[in-house]
Protein backbone atom coordinates (compact mmCIF):
# COMPACT_ATOMS: atom_id res chain seq x y z
CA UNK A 1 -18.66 4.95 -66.57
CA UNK A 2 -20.51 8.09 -65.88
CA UNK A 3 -24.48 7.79 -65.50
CA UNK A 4 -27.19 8.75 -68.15
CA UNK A 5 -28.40 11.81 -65.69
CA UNK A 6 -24.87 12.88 -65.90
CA UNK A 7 -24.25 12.87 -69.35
CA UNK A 8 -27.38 14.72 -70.05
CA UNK A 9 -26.66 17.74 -67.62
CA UNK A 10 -23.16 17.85 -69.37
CA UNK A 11 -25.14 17.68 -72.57
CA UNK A 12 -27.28 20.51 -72.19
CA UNK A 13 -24.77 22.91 -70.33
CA UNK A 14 -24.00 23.94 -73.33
CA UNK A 15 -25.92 27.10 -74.30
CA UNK A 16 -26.13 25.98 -78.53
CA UNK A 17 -27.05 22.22 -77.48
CA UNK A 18 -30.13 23.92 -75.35
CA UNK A 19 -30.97 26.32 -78.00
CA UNK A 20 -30.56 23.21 -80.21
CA UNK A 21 -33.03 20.84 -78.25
CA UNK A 22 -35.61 23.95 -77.73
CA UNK A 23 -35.70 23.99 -81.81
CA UNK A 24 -36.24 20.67 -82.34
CA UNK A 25 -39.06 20.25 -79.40
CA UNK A 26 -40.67 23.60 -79.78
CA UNK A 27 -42.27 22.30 -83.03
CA UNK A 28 -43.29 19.11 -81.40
CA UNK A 29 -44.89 20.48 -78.63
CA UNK A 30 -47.08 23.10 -80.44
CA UNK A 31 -48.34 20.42 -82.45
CA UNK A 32 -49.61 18.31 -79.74
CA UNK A 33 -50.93 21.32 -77.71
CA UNK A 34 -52.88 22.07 -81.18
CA UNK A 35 -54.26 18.49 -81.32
CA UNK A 36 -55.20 18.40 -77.95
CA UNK A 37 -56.86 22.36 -77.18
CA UNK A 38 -59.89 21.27 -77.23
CA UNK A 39 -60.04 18.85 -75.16
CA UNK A 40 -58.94 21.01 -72.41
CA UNK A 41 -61.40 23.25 -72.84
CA UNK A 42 -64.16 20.48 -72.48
CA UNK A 43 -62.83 19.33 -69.57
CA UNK A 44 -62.38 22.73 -67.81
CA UNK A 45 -66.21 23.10 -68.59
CA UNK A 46 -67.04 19.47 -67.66
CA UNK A 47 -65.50 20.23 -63.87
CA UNK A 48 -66.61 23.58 -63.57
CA UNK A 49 -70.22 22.03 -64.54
CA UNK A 50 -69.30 19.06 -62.29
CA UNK A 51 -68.27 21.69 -59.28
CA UNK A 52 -71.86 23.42 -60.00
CA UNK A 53 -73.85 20.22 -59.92
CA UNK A 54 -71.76 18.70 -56.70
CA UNK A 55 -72.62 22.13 -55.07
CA UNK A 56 -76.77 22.00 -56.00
CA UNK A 57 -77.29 18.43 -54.77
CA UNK A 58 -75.44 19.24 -51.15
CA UNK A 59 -77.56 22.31 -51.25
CA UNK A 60 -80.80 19.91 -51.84
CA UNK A 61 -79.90 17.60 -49.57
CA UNK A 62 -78.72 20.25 -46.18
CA UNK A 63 -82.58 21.80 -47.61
CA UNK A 64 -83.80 18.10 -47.40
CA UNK A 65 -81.79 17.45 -43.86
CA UNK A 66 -83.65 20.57 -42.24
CA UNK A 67 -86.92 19.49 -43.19
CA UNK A 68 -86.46 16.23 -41.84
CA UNK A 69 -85.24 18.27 -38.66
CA UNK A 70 -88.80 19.95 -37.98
CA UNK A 71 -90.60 17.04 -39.26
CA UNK A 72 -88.83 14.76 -36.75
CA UNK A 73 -89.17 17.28 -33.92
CA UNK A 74 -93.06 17.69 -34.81
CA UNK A 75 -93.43 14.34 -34.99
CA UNK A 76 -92.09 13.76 -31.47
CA UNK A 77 -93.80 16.22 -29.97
CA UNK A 78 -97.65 14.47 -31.47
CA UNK A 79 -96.34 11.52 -30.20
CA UNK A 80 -95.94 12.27 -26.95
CA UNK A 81 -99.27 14.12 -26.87
């Protein structure tokens, strides 16, 4: 008894029986890419405006890291006056 996977490449070797399943899906497929569009679009702009707001805060916080550099370095040096 041949397997499922070989029964479905003999299946669609068949140049009608591909244009035949392309028919049937083509239909299928542009009505879920229709129903779901717009969700793709809000999350492309939710991760572009997550990439944005991942890049300000390590910004902030190397700003935050120097600061505490100097302040550290100034506060060792009154120390030890």
């Amino acid at each position: 008894m041949k397997l499922i996977k070989e029964k479905l490449l003999e299946f669609f070797k068949n140049e009608d029986m591909k244009q035949f399943a392309q028919t049937i899906t083509k239909p299928i497929t542009n009505y879920i890419y229709d129903e779901v569009y717009i969700y793709i679009w809000f999350f492309c702009i939710y991760h572009i405006f997550q990439i944005i707001t991942i890049m300000f805060i390590i910004y902030l916080l190397l700003k935050i890291m120097n600061q505490n550099k100097y302040l550290h370095s100034n506060y060792s040096n009154y120390e030890l006056q």
